[in-house]
Protein backbone atom coordinates (compact mmCIF):
# COMPACT_ATOMS: atom_id res chain seq x y z
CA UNK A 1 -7.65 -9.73 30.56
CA UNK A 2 -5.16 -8.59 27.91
CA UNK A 3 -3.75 -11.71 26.06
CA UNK A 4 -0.08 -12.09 24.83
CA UNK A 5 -1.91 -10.79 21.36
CA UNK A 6 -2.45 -7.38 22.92
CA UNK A 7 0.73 -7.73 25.02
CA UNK A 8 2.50 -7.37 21.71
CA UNK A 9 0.97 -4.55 20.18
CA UNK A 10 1.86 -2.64 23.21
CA UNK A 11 5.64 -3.51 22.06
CA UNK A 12 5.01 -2.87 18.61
CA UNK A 13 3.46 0.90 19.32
CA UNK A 14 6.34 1.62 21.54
CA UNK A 15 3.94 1.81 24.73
CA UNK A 16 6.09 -0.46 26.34
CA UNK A 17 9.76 -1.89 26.09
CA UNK A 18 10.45 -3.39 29.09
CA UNK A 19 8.43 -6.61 30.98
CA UNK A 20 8.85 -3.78 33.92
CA UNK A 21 6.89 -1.29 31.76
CA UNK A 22 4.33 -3.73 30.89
CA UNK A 23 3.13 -4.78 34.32
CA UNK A 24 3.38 -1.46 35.35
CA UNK A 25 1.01 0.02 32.52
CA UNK A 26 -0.97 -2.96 32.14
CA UNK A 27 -1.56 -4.20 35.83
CA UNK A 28 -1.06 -7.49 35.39
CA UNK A 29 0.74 -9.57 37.37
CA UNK A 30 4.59 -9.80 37.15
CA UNK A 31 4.05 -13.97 36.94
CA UNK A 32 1.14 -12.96 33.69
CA UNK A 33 3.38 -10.92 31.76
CA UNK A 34 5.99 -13.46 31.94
CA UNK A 35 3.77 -15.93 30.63
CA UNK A 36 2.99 -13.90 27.85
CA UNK A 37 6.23 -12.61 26.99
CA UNK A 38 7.71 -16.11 27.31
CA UNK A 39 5.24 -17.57 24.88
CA UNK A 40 5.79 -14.73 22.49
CA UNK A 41 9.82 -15.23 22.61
CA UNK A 42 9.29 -18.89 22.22
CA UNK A 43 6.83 -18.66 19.06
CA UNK A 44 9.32 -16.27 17.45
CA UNK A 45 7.25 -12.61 17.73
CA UNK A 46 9.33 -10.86 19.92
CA UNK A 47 12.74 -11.03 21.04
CA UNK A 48 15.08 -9.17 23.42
CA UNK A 49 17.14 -6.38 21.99
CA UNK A 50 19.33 -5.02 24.29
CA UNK A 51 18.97 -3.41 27.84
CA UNK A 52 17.25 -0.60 29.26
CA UNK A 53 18.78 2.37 31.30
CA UNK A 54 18.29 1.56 35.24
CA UNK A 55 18.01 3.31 37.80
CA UNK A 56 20.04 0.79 39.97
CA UNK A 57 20.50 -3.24 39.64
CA UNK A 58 20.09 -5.40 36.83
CA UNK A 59 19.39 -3.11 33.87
CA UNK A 60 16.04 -4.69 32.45
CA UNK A 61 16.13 -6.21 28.87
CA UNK A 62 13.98 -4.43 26.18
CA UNK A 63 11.96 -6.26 24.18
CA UNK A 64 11.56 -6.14 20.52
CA UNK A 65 9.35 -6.82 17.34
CA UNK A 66 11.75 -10.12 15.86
CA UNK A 67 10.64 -8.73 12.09
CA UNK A 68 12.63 -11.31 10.32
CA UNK A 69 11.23 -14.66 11.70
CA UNK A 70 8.19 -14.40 9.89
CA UNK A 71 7.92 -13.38 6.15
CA UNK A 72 5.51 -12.03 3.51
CA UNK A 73 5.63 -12.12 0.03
CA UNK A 74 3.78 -9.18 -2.13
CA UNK A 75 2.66 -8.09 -5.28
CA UNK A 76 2.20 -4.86 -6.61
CA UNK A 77 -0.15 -5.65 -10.47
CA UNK A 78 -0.27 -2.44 -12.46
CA UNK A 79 -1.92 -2.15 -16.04
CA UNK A 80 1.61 -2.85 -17.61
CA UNK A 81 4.01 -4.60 -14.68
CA UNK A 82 3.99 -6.73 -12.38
CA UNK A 83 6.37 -6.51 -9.27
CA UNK A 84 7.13 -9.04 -6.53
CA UNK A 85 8.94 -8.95 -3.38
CA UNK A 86 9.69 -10.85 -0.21
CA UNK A 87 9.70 -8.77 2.85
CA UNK A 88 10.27 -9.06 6.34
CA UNK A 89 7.26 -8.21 9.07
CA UNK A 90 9.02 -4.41 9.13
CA UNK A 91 7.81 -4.09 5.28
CA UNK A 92 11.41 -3.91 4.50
CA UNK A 93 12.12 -5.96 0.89
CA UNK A 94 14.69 -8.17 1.02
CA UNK A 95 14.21 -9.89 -2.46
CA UNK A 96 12.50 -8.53 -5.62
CA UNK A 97 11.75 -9.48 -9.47
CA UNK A 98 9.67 -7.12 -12.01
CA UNK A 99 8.13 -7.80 -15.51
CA UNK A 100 6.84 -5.32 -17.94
CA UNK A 101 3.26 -7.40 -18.09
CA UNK A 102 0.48 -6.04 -19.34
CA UNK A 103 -2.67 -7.20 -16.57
CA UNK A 104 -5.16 -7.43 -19.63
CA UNK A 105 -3.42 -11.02 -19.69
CA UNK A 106 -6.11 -12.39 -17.53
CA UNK A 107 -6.02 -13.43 -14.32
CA UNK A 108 -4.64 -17.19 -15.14
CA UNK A 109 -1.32 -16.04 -16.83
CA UNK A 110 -0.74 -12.96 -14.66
CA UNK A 111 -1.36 -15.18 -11.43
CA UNK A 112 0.47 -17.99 -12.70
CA UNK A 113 4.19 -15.38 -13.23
CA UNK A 114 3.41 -14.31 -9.43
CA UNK A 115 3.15 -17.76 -8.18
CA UNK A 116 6.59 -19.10 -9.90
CA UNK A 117 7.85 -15.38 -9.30
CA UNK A 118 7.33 -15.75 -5.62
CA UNK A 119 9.17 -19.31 -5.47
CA UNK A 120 11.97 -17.69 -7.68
CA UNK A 121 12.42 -15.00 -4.47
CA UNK A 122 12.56 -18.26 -2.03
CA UNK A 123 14.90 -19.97 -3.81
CA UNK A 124 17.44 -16.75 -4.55
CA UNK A 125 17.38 -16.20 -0.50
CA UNK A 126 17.67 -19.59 0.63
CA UNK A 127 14.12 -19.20 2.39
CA UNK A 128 11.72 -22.05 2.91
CA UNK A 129 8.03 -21.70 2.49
CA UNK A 130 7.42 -22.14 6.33
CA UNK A 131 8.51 -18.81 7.03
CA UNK A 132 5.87 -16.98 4.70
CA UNK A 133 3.21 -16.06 6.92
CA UNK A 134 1.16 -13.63 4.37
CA UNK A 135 0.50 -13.36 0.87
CA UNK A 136 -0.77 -9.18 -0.46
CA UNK A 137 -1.30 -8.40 -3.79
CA UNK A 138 -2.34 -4.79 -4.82
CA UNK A 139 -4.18 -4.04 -8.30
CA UNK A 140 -5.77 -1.47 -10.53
CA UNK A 141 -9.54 -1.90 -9.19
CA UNK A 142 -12.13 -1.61 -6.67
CA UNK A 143 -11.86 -5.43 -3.98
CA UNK A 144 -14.08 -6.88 -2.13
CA UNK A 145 -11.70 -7.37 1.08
CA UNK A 146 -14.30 -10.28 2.53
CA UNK A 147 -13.79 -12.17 -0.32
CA UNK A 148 -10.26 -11.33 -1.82
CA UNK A 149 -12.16 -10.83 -5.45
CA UNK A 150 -11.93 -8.01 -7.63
CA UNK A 151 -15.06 -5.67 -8.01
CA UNK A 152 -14.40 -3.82 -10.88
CA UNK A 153 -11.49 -1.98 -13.07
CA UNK A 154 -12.15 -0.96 -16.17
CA UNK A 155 -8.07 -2.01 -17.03
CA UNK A 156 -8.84 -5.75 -15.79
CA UNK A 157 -10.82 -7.37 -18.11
CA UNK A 158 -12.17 -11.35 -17.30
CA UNK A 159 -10.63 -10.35 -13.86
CA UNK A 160 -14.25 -9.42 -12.16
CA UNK A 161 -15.32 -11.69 -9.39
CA UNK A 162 -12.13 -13.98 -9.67
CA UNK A 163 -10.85 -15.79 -6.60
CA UNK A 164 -7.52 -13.84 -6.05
CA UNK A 165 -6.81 -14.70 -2.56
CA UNK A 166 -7.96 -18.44 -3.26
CA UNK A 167 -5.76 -19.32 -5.60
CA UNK A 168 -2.62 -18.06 -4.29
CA UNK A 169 -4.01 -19.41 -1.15
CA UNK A 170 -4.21 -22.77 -2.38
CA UNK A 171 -0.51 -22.57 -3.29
CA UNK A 172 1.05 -20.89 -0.27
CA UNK A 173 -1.33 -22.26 2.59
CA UNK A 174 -0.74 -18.54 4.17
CA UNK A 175 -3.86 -15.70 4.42
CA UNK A 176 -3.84 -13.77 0.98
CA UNK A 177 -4.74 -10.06 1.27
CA UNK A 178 -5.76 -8.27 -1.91
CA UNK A 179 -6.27 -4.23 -2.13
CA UNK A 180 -6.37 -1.68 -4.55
CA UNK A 181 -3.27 -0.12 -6.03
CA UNK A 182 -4.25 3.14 -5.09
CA UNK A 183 -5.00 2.34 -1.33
CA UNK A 184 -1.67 -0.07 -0.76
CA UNK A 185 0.52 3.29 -2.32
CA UNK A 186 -1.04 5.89 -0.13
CA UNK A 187 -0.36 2.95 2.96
CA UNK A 188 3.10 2.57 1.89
CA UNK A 189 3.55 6.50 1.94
CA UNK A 190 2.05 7.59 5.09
CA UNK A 191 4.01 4.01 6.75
CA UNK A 192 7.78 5.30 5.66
CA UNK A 193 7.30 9.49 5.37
CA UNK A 194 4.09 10.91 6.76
CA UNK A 195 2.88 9.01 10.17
CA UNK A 196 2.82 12.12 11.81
CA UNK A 197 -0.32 13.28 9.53
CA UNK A 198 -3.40 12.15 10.43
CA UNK A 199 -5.06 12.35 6.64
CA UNK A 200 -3.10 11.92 3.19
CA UNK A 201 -4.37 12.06 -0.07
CA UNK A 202 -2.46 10.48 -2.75
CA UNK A 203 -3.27 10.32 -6.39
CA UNK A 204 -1.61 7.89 -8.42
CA UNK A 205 -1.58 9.13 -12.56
CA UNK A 206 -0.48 6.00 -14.75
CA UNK A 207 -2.33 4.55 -17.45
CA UNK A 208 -5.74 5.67 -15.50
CA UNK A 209 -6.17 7.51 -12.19
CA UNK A 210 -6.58 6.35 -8.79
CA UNK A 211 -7.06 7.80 -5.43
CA UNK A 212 -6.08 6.42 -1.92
CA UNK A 213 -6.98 7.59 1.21
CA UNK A 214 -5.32 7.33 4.86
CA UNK A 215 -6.82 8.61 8.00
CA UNK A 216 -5.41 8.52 11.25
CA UNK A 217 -2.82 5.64 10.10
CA UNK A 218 -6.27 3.52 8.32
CA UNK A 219 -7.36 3.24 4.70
CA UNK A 220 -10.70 4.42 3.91
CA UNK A 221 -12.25 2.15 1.04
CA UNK A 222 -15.61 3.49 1.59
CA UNK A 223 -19.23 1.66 2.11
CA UNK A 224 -18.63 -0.13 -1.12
CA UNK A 225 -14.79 -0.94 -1.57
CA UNK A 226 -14.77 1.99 -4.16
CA UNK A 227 -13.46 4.88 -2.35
CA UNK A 228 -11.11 7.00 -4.55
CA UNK A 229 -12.42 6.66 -8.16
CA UNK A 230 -11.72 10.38 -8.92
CA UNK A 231 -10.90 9.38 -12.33
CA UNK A 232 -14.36 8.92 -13.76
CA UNK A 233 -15.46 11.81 -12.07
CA UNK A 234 -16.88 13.75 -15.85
CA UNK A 235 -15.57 16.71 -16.10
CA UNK A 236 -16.39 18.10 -19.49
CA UNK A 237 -20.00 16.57 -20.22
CA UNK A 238 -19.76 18.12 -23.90
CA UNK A 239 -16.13 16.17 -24.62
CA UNK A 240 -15.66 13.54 -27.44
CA UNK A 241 -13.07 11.68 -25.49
CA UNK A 242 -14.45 8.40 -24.51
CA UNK A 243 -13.19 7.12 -21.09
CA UNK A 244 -12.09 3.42 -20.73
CA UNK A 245 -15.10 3.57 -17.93
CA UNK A 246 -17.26 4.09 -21.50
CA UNK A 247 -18.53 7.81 -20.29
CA UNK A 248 -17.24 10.95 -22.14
CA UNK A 249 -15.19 13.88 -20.37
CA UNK A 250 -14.22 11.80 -17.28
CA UNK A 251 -10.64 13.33 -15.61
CA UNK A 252 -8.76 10.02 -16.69
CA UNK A 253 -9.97 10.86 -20.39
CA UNK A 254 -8.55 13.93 -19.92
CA UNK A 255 -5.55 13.51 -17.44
CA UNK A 256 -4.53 10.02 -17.26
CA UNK A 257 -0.96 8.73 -18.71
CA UNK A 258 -2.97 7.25 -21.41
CA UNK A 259 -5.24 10.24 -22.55
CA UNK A 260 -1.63 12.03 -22.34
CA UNK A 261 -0.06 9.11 -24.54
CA UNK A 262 -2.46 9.38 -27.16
CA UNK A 263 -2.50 13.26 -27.63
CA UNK A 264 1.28 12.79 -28.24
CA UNK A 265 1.11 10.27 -30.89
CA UNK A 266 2.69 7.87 -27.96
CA UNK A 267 1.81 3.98 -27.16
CA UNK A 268 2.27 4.71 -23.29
CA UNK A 269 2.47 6.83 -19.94
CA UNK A 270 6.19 5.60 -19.75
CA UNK A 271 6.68 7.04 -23.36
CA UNK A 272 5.17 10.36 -22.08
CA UNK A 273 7.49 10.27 -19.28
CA UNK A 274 10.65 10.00 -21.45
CA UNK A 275 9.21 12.71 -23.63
CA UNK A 276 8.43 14.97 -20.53
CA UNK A 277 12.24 13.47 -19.30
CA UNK A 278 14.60 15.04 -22.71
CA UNK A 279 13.32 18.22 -22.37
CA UNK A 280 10.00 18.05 -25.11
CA UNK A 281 8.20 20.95 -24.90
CA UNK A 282 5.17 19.45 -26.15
CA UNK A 283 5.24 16.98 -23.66
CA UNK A 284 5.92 19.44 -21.02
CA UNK A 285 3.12 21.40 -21.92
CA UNK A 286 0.93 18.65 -22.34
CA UNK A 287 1.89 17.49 -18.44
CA UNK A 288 1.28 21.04 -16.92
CA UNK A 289 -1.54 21.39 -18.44
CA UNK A 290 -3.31 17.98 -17.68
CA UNK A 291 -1.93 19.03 -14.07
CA UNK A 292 -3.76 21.83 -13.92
CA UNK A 293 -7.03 19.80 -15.56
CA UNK A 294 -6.81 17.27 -12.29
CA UNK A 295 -5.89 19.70 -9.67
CA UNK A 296 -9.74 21.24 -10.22
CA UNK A 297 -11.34 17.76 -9.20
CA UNK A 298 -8.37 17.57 -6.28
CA UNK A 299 -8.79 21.03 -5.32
CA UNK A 300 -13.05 19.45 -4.04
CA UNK A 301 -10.58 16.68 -2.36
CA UNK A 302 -8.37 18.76 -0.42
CA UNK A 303 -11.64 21.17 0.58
CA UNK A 304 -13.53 17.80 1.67
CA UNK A 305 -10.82 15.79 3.53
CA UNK A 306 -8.33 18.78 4.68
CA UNK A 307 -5.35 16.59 4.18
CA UNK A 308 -1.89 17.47 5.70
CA UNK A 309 0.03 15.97 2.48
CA UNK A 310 -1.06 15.19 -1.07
CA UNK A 311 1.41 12.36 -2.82
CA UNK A 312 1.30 12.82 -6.75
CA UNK A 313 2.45 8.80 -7.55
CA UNK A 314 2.67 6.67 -10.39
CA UNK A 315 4.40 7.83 -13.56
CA UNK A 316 3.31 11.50 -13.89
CA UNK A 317 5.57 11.81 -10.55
CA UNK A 318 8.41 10.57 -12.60
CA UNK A 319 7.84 13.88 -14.86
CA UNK A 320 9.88 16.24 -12.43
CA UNK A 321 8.02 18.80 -11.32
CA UNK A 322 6.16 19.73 -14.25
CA UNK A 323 2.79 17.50 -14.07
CA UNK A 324 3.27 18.66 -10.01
CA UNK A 325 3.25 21.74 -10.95
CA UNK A 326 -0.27 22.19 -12.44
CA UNK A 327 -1.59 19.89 -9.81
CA UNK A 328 -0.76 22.64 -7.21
CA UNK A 329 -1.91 25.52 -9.31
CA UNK A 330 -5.13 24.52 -9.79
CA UNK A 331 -5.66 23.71 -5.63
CA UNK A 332 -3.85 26.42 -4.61
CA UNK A 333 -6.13 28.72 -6.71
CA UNK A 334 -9.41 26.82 -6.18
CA UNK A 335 -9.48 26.17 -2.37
CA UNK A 336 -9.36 28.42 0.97
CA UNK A 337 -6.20 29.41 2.19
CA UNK A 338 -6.79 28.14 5.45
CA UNK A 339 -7.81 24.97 3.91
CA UNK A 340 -4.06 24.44 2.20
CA UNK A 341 -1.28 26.45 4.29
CA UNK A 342 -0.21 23.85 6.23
CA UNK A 343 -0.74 21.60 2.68
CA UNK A 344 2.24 19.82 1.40
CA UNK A 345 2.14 18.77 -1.95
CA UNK A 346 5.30 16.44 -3.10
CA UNK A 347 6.05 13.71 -5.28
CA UNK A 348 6.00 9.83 -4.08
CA UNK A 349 9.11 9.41 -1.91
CA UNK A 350 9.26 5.48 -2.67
CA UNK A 351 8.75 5.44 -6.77
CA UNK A 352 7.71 2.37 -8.07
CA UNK A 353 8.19 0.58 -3.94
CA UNK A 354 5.35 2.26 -2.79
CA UNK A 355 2.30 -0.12 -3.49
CA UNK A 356 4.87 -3.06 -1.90
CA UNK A 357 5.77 -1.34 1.44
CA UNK A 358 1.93 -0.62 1.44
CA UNK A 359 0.92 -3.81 0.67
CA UNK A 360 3.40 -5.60 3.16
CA UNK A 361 1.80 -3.71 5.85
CA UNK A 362 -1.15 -4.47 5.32
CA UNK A 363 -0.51 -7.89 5.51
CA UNK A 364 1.96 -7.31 8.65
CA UNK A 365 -0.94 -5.47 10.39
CA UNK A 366 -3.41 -8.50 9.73
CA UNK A 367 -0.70 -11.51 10.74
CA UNK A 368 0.07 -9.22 13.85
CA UNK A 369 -3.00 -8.41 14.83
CA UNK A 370 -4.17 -9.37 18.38
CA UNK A 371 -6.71 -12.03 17.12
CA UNK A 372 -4.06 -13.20 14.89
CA UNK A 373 -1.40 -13.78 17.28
CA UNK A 374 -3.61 -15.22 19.76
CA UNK A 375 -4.92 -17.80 17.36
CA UNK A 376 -1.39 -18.80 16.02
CA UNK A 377 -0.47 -19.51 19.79
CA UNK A 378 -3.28 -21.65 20.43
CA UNK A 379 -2.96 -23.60 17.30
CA UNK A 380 -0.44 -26.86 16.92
CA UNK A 381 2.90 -25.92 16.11
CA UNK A 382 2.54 -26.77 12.35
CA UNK A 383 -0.07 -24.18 11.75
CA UNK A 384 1.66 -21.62 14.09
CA UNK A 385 3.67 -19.71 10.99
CA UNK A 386 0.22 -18.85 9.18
CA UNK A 387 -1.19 -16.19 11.92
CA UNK A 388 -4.87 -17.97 11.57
């Protein structure tokens, strides 16, 4: 027996937009549906958005995602900024806040910003608490998804094994979804430009580099949560650079913002970008050539997963098409042609949104789940806006 849980995913995906349409492809009675559609008008879920074309009578009344009842609030931890928003269940922001913060603060002071930031976005929209439904926060690391804790990163130091999801938990009384960086940006990506293509690679070049991976609309993470570390792949074995990962020759020694930063005499990957940005031919060079250097180890990437779009993200996107450019002479030269003419290669369409939306849907997809749902309708009214 489908429940009103599954009832609304068939609204969601567009299989069905009428309660005419749902008995009809469901088989279910016309007095079942109406239960379930009732209960899902009445908790706030779904709501009716206009009418249908009929053939003759009443026109019927199609039924609708309600994306702003419920909200999430999300955010996006990089090595050096920190980015909150509060977002509808549609992923669409409708407040945000961002801090140049380094994350080597430690979990306790970097937490502790996101907590009041998040109340700072309630109060500016006149929203109360009760409407938060989800927490997600993306960072820089490998996460164990069970427990909300962070693996590893070699960026996050005293942040291994702490209770992420727990203590923003204990302060929202919502679900708390953590994920890495990488993974939420690729999400956000395929969710706004590329849901048409069922695989997308996208590499995000900051201070390190991280990979995410989306297949058929789903993030892989891999058997152990650490799909996607391309950067400490070693490519040179013989090369004095020392990785932050403590190895020598790995691509993010090589290819990374920072590696870039330091060649240049530069304290960051946004300094490199405002080089790369006034026209420095140095820095230009430096870009196309570190390009070139990653689009070797993405060139085995592309030949492995046979992706229909690769996303260059992070702040080597924001370097025009120079840093692009080496990425796609390197895969271009390195893999089959069958393997890459239907290959597009582009730039992050959101910027610096793209680990929010992706993060906001991951939340929206757990809080609008079919278990989910169900569960909230079952449970007493107070406990309703959580989706447990």
């Amino acid at each position: 027996m489908l429940t009103a849980g599954h009832i609304l995913q068939l609204i969601r995906d567009g299989s069905c937009r009428t309660r005419k349409e749902l008995i009809e492809y469901t088989g279910l009675s016309r007095s079942t549906i109406t239960d379930r559609v009732d209960r899902l008008i009445e908790a706030g879920y779904i709501h009716e958005s206009g009418v249908a074309s009929s053939g003759g009578g009443r026109p019927p009344s199609v039924l609708d995602l309600d994306a702003g009842k419920r909200l999430v609030l999300v955010a996006d931890l990089g090595a050096g900024h920190a980015h909150v928003a509060l977002t509808d269940l549609a992923a669409r922001p409708l407040a945000e806040e961002h801090s140049e913060m380094r994350i080597d603060r430690g979990p306790d002071a970097v937490l502790t910003w996101v907590r009041q930031a998040f109340q700072r976005l309630l109060d500016r929209t006149g929203m109360p608490r009760e409407r938060v439904c989800g927490i997600g926060v993306d960072l820089p690391g490998s996460v164990d998804h069970g427990t909300g804790r962070l693996i590893r990163s070699f960026l996050m130091p005293g942040w291994d094994d702490h209770p992420i999801g727990e203590s923003l938990s204990a302060a929202f009384g919502v679900p708390v979804l953590v994920e890495n960086d990488a993974n939420a940006m690729a999400l956000g990506e395929w969710w706004c430009s590329w849901r048409s293509t069922r695989a997308l690679l996208l590499v995000k070049v900051s201070t390190g580099i991280g990979t995410g991976v989306v297949l058929d609309g789903t993030v892989y993470r891999g058997v152990e949560d650490a799909a996607g570390n391309l950067g400490h792949v070693r490519l040179r074995e013989s090369d004095d650079r020392v990785c932050t990962c403590g190895s020598r020759g790995c691509v993010a020694s090589l290819a990374s913002g920072h590696a870039l930063a330091t060649d240049l005499g530069m304290e960051s990957s946004r300094d490199v970008v405002r080089l790369v940005q006034a026209g420095d031919p140095a820095a230009i060079a430096r870009a196309q050539e570190a390009g070139r250097t990653l689009g070797v180890l993405l060139a085995t990437a592309v030949s492995l997963l046979n992706p229909g779009v690769l996303v260059l993200a992070g702040d080597m996107a924001e370097t025009g098409e120079h840093y692009l450019t080496g990425i796609r002479e390197s895969v271009y030269r390195r893999s089959l042609p069958y393997t890459t003419r239907n290959l597009k290669i582009v730039t992050s369409s959101l910027g610096r949104r793209a680990g929010i939306v992706g993060t906001a849907v991951i939340v929206m997809e757990h809080v609008l789940s079919p278990e989910a749902v169900d569960a909230a309708l079952a449970a007493p009214s107070g406990r309703s806006r959580t989706g447990t």
